[in-house]
C-alpha atoms as a PDB file:
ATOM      1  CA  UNK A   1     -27.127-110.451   9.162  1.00  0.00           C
ATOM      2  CA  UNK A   2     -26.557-107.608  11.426  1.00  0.00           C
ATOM      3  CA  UNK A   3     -23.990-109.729  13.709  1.00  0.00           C
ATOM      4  CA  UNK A   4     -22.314-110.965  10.677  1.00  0.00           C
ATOM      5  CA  UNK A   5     -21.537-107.638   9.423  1.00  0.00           C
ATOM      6  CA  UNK A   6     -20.566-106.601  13.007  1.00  0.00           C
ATOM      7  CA  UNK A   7     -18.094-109.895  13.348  1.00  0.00           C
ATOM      8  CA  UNK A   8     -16.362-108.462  10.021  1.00  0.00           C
ATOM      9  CA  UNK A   9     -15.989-104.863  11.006  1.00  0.00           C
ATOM     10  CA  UNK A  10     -14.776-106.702  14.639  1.00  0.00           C
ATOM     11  CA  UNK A  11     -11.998-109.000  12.992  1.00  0.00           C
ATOM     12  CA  UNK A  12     -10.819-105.641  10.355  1.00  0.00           C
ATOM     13  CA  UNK A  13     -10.428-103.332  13.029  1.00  0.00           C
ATOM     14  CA  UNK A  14      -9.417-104.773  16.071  1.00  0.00           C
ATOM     15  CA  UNK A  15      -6.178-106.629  15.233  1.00  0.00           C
ATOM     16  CA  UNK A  16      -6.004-107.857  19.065  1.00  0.00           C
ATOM     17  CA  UNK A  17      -8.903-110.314  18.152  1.00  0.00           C
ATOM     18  CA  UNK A  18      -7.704-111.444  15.390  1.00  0.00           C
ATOM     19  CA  UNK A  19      -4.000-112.345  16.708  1.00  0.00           C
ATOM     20  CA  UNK A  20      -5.852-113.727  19.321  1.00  0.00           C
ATOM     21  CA  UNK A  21      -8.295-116.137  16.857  1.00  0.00           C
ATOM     22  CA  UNK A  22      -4.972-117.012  14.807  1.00  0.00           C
ATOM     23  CA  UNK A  23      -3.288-118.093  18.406  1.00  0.00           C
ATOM     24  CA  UNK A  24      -5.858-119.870  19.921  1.00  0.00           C
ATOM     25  CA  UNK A  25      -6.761-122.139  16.477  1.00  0.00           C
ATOM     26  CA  UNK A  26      -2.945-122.864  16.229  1.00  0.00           C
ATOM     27  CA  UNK A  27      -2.643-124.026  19.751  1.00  0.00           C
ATOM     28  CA  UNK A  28      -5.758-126.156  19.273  1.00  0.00           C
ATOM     29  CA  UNK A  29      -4.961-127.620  16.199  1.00  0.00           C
ATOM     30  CA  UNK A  30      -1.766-129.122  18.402  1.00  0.00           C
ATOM     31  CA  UNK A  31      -3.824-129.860  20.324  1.00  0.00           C
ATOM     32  CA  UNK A  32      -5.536-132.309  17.866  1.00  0.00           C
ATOM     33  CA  UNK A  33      -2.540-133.491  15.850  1.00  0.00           C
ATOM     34  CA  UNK A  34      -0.647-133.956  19.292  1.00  0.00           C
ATOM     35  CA  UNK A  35      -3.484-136.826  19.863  1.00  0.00           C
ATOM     36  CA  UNK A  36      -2.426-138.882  16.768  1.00  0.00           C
ATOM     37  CA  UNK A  37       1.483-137.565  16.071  1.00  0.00           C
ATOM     38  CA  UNK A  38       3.967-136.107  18.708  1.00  0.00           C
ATOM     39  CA  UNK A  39       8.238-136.227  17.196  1.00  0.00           C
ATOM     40  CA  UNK A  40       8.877-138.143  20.007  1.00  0.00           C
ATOM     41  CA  UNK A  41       7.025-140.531  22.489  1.00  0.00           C
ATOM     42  CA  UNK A  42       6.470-137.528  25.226  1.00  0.00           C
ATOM     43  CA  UNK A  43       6.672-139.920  28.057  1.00  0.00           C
ATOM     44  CA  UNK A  44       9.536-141.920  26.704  1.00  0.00           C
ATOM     45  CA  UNK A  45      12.942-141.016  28.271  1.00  0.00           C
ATOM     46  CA  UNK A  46      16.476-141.117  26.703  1.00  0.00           C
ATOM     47  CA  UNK A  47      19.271-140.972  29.229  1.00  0.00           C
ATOM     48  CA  UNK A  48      21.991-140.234  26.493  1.00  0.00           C
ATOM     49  CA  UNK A  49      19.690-136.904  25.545  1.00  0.00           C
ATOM     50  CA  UNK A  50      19.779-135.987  29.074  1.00  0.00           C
ATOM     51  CA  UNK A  51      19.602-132.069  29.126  1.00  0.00           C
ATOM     52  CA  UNK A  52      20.251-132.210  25.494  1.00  0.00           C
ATOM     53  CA  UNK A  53      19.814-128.471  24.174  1.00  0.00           C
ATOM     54  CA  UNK A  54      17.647-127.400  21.372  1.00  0.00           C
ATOM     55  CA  UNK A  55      18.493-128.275  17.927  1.00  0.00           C
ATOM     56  CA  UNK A  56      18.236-130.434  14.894  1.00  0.00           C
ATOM     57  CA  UNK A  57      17.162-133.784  17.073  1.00  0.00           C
ATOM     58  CA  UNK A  58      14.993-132.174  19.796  1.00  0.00           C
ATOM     59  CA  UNK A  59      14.029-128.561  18.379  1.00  0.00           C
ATOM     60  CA  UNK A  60      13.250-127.400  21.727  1.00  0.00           C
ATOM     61  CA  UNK A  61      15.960-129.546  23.985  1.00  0.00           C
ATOM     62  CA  UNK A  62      15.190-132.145  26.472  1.00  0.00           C
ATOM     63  CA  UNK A  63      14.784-132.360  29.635  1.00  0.00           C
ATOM     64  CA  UNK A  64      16.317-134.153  33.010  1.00  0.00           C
ATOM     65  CA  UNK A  65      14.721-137.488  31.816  1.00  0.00           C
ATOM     66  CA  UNK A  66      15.839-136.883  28.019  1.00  0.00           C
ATOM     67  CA  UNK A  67      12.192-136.594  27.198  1.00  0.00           C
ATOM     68  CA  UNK A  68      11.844-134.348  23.994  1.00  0.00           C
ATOM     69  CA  UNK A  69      10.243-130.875  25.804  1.00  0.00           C
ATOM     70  CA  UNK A  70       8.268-130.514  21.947  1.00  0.00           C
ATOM     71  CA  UNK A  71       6.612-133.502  22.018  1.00  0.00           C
ATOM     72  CA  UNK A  72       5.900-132.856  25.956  1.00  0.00           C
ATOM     73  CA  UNK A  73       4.303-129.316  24.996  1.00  0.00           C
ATOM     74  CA  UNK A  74       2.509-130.649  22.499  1.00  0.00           C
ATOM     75  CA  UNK A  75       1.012-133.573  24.207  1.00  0.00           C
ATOM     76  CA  UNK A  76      -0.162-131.111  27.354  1.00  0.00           C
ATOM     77  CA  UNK A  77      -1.739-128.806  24.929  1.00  0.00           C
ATOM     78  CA  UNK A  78      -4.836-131.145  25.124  1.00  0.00           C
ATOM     79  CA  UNK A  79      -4.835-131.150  28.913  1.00  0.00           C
ATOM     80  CA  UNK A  80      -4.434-127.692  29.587  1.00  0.00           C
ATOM     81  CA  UNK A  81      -6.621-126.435  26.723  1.00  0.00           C
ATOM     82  CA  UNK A  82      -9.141-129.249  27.670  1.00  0.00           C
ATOM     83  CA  UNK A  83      -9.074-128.708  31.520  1.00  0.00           C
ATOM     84  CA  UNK A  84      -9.557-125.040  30.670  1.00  0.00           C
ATOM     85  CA  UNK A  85     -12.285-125.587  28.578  1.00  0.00           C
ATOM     86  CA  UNK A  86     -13.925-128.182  30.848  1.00  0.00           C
ATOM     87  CA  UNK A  87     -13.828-125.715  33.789  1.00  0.00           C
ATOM     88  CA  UNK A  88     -15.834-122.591  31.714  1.00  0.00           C
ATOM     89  CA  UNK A  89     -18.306-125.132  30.316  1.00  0.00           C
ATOM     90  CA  UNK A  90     -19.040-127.223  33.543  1.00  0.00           C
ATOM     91  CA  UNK A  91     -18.646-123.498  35.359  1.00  0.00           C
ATOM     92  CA  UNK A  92     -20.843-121.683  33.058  1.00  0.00           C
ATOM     93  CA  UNK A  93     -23.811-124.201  32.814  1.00  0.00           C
ATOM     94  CA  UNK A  94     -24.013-125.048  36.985  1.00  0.00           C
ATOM     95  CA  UNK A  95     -23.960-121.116  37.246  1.00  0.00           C
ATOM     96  CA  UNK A  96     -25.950-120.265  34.730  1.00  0.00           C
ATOM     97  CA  UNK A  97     -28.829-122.886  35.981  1.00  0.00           C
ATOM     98  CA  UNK A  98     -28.738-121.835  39.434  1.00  0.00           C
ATOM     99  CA  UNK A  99     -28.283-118.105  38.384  1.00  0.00           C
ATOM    100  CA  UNK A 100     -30.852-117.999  36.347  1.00  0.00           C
ATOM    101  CA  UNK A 101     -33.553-119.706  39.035  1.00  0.00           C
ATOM    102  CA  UNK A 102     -32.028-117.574  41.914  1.00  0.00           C
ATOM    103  CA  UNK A 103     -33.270-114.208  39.777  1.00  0.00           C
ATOM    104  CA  UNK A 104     -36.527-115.805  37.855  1.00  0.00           C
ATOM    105  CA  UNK A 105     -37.934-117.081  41.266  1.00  0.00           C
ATOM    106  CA  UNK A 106     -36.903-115.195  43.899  1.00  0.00           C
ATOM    107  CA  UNK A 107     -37.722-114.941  47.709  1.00  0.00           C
ATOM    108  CA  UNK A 108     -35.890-117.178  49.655  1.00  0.00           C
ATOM    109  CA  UNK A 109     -33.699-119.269  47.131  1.00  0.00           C
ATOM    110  CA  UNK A 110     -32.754-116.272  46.073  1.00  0.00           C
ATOM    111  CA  UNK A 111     -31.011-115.240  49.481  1.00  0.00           C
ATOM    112  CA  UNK A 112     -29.694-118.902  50.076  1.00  0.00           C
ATOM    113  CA  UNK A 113     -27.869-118.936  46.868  1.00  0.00           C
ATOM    114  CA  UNK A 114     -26.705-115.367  47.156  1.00  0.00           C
ATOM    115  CA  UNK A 115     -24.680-116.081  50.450  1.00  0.00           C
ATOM    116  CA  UNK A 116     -23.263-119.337  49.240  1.00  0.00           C
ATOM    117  CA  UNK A 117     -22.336-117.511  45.833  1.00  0.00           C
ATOM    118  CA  UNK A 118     -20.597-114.652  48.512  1.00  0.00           C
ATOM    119  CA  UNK A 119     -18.882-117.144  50.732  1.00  0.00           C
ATOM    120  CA  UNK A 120     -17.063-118.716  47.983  1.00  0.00           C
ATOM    121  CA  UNK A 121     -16.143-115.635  46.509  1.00  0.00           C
ATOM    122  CA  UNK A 122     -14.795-114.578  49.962  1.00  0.00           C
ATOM    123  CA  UNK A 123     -11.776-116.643  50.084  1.00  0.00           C
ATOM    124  CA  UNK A 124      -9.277-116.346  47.122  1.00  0.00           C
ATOM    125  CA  UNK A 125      -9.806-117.928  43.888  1.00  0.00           C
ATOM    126  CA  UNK A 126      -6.397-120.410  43.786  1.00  0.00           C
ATOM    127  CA  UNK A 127      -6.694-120.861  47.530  1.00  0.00           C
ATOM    128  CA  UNK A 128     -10.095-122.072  47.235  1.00  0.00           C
ATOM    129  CA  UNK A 129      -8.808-123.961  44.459  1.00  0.00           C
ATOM    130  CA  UNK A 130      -5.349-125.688  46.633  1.00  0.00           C
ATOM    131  CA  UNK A 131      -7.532-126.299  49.801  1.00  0.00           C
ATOM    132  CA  UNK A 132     -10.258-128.334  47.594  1.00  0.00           C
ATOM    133  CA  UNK A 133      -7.847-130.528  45.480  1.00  0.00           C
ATOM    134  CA  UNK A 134      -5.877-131.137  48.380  1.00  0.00           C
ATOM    135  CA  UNK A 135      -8.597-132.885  50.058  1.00  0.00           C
ATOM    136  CA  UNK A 136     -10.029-134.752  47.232  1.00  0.00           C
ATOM    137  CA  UNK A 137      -6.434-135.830  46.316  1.00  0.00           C
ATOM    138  CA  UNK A 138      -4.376-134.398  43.085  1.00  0.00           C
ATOM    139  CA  UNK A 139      -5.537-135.606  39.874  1.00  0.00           C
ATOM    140  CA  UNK A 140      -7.091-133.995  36.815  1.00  0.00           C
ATOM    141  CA  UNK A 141     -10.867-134.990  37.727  1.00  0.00           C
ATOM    142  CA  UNK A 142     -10.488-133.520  41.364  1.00  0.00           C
ATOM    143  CA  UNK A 143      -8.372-130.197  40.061  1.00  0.00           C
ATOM    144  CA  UNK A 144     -10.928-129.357  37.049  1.00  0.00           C
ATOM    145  CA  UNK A 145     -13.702-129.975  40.167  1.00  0.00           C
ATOM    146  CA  UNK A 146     -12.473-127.730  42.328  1.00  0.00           C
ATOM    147  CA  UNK A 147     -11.848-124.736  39.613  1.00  0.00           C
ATOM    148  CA  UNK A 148     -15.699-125.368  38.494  1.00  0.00           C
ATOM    149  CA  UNK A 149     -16.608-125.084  43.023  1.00  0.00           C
ATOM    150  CA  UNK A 150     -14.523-121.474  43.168  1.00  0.00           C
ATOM    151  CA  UNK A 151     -15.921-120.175  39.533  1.00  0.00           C
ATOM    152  CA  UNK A 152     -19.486-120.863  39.209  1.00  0.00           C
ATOM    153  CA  UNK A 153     -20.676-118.094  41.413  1.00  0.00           C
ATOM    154  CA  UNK A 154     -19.125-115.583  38.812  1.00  0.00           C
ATOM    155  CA  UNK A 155     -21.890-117.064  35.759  1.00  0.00           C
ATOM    156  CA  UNK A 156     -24.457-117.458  39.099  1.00  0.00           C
ATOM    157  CA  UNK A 157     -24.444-113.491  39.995  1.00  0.00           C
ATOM    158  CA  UNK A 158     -24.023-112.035  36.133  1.00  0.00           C
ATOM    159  CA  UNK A 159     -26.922-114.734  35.011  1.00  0.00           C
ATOM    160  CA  UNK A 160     -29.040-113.664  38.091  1.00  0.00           C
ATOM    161  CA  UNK A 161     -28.645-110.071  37.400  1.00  0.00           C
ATOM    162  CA  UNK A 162     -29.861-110.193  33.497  1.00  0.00           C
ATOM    163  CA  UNK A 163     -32.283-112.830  34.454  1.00  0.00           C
ATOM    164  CA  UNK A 164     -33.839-109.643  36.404  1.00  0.00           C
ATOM    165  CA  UNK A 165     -33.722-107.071  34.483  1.00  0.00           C
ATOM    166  CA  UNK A 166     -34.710-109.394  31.640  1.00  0.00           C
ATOM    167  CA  UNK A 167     -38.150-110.800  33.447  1.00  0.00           C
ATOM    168  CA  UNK A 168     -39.408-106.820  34.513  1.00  0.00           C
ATOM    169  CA  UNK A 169     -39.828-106.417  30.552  1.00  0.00           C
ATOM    170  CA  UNK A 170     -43.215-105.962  28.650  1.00  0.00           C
ATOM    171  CA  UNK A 171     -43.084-108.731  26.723  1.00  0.00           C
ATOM    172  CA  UNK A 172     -42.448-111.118  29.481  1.00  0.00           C
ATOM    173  CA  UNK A 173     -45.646-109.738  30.902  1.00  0.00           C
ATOM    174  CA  UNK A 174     -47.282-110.571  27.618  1.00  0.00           C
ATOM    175  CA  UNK A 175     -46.205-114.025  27.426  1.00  0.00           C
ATOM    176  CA  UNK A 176     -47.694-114.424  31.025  1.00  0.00           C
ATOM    177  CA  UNK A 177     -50.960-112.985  30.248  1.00  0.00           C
ATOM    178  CA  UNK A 178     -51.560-115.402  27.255  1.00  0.00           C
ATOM    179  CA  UNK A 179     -50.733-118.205  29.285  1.00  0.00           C
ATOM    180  CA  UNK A 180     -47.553-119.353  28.793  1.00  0.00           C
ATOM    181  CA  UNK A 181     -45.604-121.445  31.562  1.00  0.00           C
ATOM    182  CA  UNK A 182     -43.235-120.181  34.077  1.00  0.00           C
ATOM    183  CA  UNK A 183     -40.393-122.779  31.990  1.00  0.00           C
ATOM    184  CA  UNK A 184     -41.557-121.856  28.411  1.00  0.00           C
ATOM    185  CA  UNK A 185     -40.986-117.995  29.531  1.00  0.00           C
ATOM    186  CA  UNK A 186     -37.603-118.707  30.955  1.00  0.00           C
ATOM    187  CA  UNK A 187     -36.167-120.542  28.245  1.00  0.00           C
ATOM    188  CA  UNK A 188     -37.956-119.071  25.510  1.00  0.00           C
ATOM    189  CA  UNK A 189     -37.827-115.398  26.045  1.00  0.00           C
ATOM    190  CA  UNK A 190     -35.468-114.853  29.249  1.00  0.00           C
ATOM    191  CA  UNK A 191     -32.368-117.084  28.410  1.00  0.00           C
ATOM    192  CA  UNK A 192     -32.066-116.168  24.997  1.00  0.00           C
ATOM    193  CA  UNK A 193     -31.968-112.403  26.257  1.00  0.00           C
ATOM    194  CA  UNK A 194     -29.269-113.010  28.645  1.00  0.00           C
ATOM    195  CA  UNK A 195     -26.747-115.421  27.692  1.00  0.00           C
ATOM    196  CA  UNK A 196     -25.054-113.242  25.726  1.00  0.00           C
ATOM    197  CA  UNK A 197     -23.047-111.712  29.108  1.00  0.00           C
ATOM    198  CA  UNK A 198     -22.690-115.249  29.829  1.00  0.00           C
ATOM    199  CA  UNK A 199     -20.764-115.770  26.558  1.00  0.00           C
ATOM    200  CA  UNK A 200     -18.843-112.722  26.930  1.00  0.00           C
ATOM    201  CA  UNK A 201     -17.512-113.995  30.659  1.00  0.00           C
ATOM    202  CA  UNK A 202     -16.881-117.330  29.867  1.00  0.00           C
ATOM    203  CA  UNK A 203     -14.322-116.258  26.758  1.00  0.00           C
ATOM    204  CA  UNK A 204     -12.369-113.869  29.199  1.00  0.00           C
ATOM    205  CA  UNK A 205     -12.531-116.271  31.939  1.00  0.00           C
ATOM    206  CA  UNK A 206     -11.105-118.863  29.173  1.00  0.00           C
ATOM    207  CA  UNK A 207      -7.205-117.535  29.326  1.00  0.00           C
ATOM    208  CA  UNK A 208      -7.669-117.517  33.265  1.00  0.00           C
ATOM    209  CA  UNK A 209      -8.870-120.773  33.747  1.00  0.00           C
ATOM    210  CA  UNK A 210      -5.755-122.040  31.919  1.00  0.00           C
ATOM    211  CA  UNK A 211      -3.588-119.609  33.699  1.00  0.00           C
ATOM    212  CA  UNK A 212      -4.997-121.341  37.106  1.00  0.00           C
ATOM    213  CA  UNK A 213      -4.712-125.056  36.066  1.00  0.00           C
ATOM    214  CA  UNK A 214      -1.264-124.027  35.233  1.00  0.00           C
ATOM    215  CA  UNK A 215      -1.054-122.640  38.936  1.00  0.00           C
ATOM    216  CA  UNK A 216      -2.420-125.265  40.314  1.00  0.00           C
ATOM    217  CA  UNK A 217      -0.302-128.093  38.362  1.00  0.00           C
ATOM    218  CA  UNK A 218       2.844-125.817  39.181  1.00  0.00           C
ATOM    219  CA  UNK A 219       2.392-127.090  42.830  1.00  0.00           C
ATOM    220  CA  UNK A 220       1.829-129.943  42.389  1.00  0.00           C
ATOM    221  CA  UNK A 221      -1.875-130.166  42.107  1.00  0.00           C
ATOM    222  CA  UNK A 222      -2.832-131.530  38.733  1.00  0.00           C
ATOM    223  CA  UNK A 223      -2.111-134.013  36.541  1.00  0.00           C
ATOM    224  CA  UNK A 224       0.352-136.964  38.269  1.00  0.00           C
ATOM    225  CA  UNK A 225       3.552-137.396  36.925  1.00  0.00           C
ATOM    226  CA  UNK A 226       4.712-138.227  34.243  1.00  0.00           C
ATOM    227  CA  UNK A 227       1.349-136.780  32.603  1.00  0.00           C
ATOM    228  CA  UNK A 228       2.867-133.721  30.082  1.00  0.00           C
ATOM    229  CA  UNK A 229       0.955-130.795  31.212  1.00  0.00           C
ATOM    230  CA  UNK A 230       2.870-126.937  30.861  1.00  0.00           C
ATOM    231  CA  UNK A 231       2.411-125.486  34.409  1.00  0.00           C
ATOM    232  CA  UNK A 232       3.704-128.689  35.844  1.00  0.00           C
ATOM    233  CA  UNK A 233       6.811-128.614  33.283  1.00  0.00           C
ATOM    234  CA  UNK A 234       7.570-125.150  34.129  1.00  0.00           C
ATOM    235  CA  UNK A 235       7.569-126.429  37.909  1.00  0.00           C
ATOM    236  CA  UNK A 236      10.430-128.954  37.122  1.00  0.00           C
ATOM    237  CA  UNK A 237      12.322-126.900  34.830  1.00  0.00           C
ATOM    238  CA  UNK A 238      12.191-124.433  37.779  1.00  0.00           C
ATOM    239  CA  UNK A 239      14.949-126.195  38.853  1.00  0.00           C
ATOM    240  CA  UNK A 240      17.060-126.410  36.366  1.00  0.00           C
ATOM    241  CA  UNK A 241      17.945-122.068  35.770  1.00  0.00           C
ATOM    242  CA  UNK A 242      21.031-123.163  33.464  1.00  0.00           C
ATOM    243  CA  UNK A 243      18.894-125.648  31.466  1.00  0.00           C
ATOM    244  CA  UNK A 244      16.805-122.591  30.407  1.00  0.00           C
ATOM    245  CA  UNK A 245      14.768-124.377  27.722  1.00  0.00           C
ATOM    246  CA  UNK A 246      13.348-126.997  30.051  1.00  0.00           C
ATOM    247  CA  UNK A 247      10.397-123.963  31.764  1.00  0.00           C
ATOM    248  CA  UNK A 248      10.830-121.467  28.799  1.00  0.00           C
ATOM    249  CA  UNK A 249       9.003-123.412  26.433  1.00  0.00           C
ATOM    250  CA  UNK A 250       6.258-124.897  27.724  1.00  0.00           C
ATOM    251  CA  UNK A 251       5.747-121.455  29.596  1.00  0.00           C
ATOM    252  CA  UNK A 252       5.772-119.493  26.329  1.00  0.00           C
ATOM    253  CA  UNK A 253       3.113-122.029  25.772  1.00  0.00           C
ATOM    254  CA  UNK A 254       0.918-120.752  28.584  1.00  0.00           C
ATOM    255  CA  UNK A 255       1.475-117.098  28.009  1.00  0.00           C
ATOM    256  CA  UNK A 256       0.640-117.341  24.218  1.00  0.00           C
ATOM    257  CA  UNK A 257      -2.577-119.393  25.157  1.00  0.00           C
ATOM    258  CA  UNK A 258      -4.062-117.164  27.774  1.00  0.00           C
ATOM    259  CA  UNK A 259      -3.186-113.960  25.956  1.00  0.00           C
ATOM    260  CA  UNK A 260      -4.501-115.182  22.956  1.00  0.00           C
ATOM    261  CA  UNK A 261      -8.358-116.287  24.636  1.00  0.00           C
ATOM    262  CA  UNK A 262      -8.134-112.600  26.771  1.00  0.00           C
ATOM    263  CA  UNK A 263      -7.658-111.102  23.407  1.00  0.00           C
ATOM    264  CA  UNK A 264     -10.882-113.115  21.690  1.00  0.00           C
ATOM    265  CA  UNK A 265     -12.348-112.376  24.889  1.00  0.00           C
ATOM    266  CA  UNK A 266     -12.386-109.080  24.805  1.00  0.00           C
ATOM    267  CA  UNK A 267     -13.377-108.766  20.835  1.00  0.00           C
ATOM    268  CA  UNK A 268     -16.460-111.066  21.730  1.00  0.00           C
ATOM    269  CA  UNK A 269     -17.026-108.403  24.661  1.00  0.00           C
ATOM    270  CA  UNK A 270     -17.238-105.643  22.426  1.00  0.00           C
ATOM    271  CA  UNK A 271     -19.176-107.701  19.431  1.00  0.00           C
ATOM    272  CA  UNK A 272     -21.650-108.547  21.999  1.00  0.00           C
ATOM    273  CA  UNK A 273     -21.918-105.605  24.194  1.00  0.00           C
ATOM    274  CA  UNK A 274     -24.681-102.735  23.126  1.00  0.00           C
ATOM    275  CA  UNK A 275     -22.589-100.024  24.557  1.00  0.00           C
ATOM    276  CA  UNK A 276     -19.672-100.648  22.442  1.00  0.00           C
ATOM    277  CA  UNK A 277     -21.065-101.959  20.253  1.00  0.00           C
ATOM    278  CA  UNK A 278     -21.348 -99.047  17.498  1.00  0.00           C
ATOM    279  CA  UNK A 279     -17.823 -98.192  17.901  1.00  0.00           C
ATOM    280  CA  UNK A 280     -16.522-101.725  16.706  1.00  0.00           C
END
């Protein structure tokens, strides 16, 4: 009841979260409705609509192929929203699991996974990212891989930490004294009391994760051709300044997207948080 009433005082006074929650919803509904209906076929190309500007036939123009750029933004929706939200899940689970072990148990496992958590985190994130789909060979599989290798440390260290401070408590102690198991504790009592950081990272990391597929598929390192994703439509439309409509577009696309999950990211992070709580 208490989060309920918290969620409605979050969405009347922070506006942010609720632009954010109208933004995201829209973009996923086109998402959805791109997978049955697109205007045009978005791989389909139509010399004679070559460069074609925006207006009553293609609303948003066309682009060097004379595909329709609408019915291209619409059909990438689903990969970059998907390949987004395949990288947080697949990220937040492997880190959470190994996170939550590394601070429950301790000792050495604990050290092991601490340096392999710091090693990745040495080198930066879309570097990480280039050097590991280049070697498994560009493709939406091996890209989505390799942003789940360079984030999972983040949910591994902010799991392990909780996990911690969660396990020193009194009635984890109890638990143990009547004789409960080392597994019923953890995901009983200790989980439950420290996902909720995990929740709150995962919906900032949501707009970022897009932001870097989009990076990634910019050069080159995504989806193949002639697969309709944005950051790999803003990359051809790059070259194409006077054709303005062909990278606009699709890279209002990203922008709105990522801006819209940072601003549900941070209303979760203040729903959830105990310290700011009160002053939602």
């Amino acid at each position: 009841m208490e989060k309920h009433q918290n969620l409605k005082r979050l969405m009347k006074n922070n506006r942010l979260f609720v632009i954010g929650f109208v933004i995201c919803v829209l973009w996923i509904l086109i998402a959805i409705v791109s997978i049955f209906y697109t205007p045009h076929d978005p791989l389909e190309g139509d010399i004679a609509s070559r460069f074609a500007q925006p207006g009553s036939t293609h609303w948003f123009g066309a682009d060097d192929l004379g595909r329709d750029i609408l019915s291209r933004v619409m059909a990438g929706s689903k990969i970059s929203i998907g390949a987004g939200l395949a990288t947080i899940i697949l990220a937040a689970i492997v880190g959470s699991f190994f996170g939550g072990i590394s601070g429950y148990v301790g000792g050495i496992f604990d050290d092991i996974l601490m340096r392999i958590s710091e090693l990745v985190q040495a080198f930066p994130t879309i570097i990480l990212a280039m050097v590991i789909t280049s070697a498994l060979g560009p493709n939406l599989f091996n890209t989505v891989l390799a942003m789940v290798v360079v984030w999972w440390p983040n949910y591994a260290r902010v799991m392990r930490s909780m996990v911690i401070q969660v396990k020193n408590n009194e009635y984890i102690r109890a638990a143990r004294s009547l004789g409960a198991s080392n597994i019923r504790i953890f995901v009983k009592e200790i989980l439950p009391n420290s996902i909720g950081s995990i929740i709150v990272l995962a919906t900032v990391d949501f707009g970022n994760a897009i932001l870097l597929f989009s990076g990634l598929s910019y050069l080159g390192l995504g989806s193949p051709p002639p697969t309709p994703e944005w950051g790999a439509m803003v990359s051809a439309g790059s070259g194409y300044f006077q054709h303005w409509w062909m990278a606009t577009f699709p890279g209002i696309a990203i922008l709105t997207m990522s801006l819209g999950a940072n601003f549900i990211g941070d209303g979760v992070r203040d729903l959830l948080d105990p310290k700011l709580r009160k002053e939602v």
